[in-house]
N, C-alpha and C. Protein backbone atom coordinates (compact mmCIF):
# COMPACT_ATOMS: atom_id res chain seq x y z
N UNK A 1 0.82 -1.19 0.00
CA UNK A 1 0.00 0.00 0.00
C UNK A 1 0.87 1.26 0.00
N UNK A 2 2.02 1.12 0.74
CA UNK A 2 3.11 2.35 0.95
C UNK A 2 2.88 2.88 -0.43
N UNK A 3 3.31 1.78 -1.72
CA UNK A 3 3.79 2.14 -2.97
C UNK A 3 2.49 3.04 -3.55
N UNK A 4 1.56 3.09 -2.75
CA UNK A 4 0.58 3.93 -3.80
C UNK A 4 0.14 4.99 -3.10
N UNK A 5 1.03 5.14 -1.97
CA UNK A 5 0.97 6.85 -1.37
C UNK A 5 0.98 8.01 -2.02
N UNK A 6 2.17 8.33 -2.98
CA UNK A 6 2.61 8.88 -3.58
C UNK A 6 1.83 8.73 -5.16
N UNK A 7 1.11 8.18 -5.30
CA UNK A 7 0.77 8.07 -6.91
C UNK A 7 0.10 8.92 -7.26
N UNK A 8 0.61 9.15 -8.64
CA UNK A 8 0.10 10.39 -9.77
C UNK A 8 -1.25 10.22 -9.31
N UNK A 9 -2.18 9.66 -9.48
CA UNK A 9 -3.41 9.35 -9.16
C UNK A 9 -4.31 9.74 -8.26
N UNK A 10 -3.27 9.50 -7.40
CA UNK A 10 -3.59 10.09 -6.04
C UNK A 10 -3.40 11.35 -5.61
N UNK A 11 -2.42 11.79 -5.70
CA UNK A 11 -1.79 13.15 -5.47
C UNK A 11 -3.03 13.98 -6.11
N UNK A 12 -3.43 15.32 -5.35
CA UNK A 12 -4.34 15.86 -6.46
C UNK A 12 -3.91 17.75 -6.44
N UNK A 13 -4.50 17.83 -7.17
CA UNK A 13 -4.47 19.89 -7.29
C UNK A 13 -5.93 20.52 -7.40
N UNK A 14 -5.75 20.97 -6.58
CA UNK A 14 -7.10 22.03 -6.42
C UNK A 14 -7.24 23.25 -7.16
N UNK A 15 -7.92 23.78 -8.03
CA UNK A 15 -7.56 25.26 -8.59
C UNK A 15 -8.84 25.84 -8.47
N UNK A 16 -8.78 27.12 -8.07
CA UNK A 16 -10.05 27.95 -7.66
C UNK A 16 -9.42 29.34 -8.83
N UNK A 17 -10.65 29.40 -9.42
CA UNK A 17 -10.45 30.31 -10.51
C UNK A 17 -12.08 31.59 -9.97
N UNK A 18 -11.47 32.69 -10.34
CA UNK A 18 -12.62 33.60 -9.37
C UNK A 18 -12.47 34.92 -10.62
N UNK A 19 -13.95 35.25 -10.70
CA UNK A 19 -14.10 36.82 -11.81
C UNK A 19 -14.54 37.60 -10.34
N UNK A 20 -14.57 38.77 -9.84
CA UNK A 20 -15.33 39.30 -8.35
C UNK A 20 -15.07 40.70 -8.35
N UNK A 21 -16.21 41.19 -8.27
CA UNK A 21 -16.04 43.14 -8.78
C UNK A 21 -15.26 43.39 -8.15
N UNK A 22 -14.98 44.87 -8.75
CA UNK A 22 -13.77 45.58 -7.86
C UNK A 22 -13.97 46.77 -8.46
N UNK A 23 -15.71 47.56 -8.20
CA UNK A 23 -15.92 48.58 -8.56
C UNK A 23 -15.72 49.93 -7.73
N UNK A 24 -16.18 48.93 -6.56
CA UNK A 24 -16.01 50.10 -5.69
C UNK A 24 -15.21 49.54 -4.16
N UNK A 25 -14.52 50.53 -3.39
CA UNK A 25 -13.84 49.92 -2.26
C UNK A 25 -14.31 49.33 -1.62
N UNK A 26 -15.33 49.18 -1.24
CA UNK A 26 -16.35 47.56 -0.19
C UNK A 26 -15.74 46.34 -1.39
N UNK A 27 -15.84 46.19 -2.45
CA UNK A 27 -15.74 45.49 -3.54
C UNK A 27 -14.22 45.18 -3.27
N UNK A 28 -13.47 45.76 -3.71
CA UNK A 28 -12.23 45.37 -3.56
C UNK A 28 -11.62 44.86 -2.34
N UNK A 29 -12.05 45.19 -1.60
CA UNK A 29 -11.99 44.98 -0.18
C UNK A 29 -12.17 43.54 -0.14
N UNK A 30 -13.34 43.21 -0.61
CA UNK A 30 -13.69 41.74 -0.19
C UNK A 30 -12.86 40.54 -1.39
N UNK A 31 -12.62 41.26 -2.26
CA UNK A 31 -11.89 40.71 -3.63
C UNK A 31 -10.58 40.59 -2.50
N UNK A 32 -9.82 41.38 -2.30
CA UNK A 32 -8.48 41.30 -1.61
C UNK A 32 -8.36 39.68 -0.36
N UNK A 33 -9.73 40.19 0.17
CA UNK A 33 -9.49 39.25 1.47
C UNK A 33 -9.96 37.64 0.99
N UNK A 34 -10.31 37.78 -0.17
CA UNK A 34 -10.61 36.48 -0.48
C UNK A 34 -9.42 36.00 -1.02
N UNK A 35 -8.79 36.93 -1.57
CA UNK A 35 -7.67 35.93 -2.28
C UNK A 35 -6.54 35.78 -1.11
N UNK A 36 -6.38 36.60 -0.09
CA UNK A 36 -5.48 36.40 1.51
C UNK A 36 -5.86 35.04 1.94
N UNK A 37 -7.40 35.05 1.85
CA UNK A 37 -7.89 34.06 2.21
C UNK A 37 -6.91 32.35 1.72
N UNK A 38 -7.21 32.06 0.50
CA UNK A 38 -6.43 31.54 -0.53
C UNK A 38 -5.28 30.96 0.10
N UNK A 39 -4.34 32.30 -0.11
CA UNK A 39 -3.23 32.45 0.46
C UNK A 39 -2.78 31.64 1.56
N UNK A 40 -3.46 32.37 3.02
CA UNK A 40 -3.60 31.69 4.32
C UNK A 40 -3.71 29.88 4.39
N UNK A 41 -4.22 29.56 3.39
CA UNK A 41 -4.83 28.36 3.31
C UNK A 41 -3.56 27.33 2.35
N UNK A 42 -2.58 27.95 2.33
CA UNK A 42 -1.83 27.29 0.66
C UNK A 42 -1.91 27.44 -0.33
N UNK A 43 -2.88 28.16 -0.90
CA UNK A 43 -2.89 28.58 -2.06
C UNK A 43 -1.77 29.21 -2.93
N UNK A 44 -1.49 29.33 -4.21
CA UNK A 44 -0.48 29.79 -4.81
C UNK A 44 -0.90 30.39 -6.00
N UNK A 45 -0.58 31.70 -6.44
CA UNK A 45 -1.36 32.44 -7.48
C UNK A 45 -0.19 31.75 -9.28
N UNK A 46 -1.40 31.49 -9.74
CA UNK A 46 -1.45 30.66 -11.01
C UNK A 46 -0.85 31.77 -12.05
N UNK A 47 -2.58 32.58 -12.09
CA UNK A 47 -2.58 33.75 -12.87
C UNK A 47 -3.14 34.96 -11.70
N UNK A 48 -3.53 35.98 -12.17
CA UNK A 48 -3.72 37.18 -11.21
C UNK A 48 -5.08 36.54 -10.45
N UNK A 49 -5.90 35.60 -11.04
CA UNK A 49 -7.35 35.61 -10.81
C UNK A 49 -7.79 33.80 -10.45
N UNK A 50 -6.75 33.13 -10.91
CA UNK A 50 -6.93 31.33 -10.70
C UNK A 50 -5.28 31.30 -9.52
N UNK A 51 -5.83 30.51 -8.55
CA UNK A 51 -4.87 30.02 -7.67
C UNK A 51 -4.71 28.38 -7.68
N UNK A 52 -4.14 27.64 -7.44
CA UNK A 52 -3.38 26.51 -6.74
C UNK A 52 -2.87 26.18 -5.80
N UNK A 53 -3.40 25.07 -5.87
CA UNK A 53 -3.24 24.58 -4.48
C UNK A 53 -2.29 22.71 -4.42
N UNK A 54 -1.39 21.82 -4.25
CA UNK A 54 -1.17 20.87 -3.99
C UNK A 54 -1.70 20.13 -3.02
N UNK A 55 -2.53 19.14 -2.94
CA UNK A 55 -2.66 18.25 -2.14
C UNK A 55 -2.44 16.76 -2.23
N UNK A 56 -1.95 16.23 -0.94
CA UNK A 56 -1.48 14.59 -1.45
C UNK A 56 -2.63 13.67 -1.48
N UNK A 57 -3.46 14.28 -1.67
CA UNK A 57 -4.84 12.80 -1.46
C UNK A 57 -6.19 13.51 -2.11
N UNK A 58 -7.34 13.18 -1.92
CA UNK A 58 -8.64 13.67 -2.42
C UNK A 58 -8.94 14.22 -1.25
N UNK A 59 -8.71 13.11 -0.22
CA UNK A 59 -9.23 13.66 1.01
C UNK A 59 -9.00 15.09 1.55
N UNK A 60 -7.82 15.29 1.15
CA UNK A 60 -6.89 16.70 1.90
C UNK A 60 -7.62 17.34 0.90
N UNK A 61 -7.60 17.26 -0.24
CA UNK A 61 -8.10 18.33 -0.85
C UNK A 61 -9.93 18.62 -0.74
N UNK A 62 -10.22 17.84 -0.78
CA UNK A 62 -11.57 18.13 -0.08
C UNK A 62 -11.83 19.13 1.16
N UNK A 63 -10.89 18.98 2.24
CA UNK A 63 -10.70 19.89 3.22
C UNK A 63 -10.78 20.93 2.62
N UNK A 64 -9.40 21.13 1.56
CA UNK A 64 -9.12 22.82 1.55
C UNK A 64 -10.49 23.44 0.55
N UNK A 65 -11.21 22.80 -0.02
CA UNK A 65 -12.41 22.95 -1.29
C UNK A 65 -13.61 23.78 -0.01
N UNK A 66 -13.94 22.56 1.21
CA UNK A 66 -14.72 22.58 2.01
C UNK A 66 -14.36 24.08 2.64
N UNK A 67 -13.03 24.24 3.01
CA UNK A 67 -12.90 25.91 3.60
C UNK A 67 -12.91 27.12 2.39
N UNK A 68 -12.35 26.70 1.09
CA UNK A 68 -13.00 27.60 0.60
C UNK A 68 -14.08 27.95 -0.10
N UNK A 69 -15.08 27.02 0.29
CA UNK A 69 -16.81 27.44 -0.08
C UNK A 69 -16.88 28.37 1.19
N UNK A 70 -16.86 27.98 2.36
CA UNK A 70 -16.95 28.70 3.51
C UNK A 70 -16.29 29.80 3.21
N UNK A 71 -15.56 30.35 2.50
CA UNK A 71 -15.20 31.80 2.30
C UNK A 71 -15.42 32.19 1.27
N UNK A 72 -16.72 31.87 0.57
CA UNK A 72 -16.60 32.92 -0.74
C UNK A 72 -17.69 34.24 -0.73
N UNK A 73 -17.23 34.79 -1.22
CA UNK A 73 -18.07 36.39 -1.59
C UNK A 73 -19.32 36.01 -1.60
N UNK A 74 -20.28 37.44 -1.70
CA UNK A 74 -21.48 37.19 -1.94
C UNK A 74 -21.56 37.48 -3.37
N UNK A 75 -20.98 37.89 -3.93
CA UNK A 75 -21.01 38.63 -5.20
C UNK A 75 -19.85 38.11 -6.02
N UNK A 76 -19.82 37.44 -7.47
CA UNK A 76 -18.87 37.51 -8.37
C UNK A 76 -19.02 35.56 -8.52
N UNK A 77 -18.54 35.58 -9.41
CA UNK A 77 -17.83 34.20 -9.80
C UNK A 77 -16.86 33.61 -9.56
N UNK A 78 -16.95 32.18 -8.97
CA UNK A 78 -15.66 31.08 -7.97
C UNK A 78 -16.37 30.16 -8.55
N UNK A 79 -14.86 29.53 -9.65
CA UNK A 79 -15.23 28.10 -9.98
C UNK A 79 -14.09 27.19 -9.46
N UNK A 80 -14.38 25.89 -8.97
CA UNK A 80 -13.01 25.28 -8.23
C UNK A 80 -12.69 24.01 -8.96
N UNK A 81 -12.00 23.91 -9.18
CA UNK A 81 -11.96 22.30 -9.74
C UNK A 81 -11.01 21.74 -9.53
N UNK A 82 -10.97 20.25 -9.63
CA UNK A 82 -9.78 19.07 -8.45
C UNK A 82 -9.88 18.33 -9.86
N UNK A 83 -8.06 18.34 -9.87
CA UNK A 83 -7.58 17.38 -11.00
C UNK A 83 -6.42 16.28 -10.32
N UNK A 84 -6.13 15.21 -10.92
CA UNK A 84 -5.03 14.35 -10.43
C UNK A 84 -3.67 15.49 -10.45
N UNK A 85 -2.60 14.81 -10.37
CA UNK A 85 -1.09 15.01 -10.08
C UNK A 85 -0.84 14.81 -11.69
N UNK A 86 -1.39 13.86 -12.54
CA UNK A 86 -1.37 13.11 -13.49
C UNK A 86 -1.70 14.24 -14.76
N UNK A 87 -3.15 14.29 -14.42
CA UNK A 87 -3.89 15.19 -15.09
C UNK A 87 -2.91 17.20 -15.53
N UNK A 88 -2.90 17.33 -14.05
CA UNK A 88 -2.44 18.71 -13.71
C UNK A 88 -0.95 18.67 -14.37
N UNK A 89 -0.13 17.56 -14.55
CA UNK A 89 1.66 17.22 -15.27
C UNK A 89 0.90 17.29 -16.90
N UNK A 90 0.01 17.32 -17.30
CA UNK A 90 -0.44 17.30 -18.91
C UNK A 90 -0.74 18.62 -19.20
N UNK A 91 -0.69 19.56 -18.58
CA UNK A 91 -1.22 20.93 -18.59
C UNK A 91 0.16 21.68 -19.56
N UNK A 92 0.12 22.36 -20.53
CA UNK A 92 1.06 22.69 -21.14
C UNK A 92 0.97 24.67 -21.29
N UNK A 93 1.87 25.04 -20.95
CA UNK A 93 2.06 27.05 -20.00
C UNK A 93 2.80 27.28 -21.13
N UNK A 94 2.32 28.67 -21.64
CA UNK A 94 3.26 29.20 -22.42
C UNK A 94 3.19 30.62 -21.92
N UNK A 95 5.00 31.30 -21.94
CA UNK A 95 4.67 33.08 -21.98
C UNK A 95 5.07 33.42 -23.04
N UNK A 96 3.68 34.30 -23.74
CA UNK A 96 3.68 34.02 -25.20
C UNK A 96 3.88 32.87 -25.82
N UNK A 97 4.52 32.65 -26.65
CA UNK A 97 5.27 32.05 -27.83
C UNK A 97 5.93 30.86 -26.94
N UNK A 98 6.36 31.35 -25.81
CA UNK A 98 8.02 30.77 -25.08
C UNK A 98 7.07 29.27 -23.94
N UNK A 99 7.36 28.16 -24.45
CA UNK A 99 6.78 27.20 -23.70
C UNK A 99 7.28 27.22 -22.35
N UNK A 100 6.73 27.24 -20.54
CA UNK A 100 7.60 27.39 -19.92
C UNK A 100 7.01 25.85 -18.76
N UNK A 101 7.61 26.02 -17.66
CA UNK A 101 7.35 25.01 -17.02
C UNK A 101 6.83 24.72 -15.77
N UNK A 102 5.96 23.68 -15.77
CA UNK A 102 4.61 23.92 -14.73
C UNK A 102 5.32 24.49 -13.11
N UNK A 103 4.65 25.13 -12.36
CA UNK A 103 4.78 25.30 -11.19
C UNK A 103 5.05 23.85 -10.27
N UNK A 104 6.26 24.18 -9.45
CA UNK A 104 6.56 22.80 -8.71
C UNK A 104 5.80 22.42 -7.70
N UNK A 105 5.54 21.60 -7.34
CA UNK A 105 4.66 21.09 -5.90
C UNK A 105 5.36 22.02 -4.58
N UNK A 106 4.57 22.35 -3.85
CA UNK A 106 5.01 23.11 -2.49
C UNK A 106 5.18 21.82 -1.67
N UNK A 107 6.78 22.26 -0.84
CA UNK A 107 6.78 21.51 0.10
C UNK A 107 5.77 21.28 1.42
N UNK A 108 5.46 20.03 1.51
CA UNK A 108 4.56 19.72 2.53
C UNK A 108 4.70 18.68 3.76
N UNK A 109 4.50 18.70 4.44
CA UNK A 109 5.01 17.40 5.63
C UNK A 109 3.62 16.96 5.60
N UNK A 110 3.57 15.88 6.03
CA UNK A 110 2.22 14.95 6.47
C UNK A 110 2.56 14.31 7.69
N UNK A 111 1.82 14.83 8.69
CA UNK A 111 1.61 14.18 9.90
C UNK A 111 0.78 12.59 10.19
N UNK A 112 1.34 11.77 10.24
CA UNK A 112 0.47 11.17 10.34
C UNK A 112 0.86 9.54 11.90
């Protein structure tokens, strides 16, 4: 079982992708603290507006999904979606033209 701790399969990534006004300062305000929010939690900014997250299991990532429904705005668009380790290594980044290379896994300890 050890051997399938670690599997592509298993391993998963969380990405929360968010559109959320920022017309007026109450607005931004809550735009800011949501993405701190993020932050606080592991999150890692993708693009200005989609974050990432690493987790080693479904389970863990379910946690961090579960806290961030509990923090979303009242206002704007949050879409989240959970891909394998597998899935998320097929993802292909370019700046511009220039192919570059995926963001590395954050170091993590597991207590267990």
């Amino acid at each position: 079982m050890n051997q399938h701790r670690f599997n592509a399969y298993r391993i998963m990534w969380v990405l929360v992708f968010f559109d959320l006004p920022t017309e007026t300062k109450r607005d931004r305000h809550v735009a800011t603290r949501f993405r701190k929010q993020l932050i606080d939690d592991g999150f890692t900014m993708f693009q200005f507006s989609i974050y990432l997250r690493h987790c080693p299991s479904r389970e863990n990532a379910e946690v961090h999904i579960k806290r961030t429904k509990n923090n979303l705005p009242k206002h704007g668009k949050i879409g989240i979606l959970c891909v394998t380790d597998k899935q998320f290594g097929n993802m292909e980044v370019f700046f511009g033209q220039k192919e570059a290379d995926l963001p590395p896994p954050s170091q993590q300890l597991e207590l267990f």
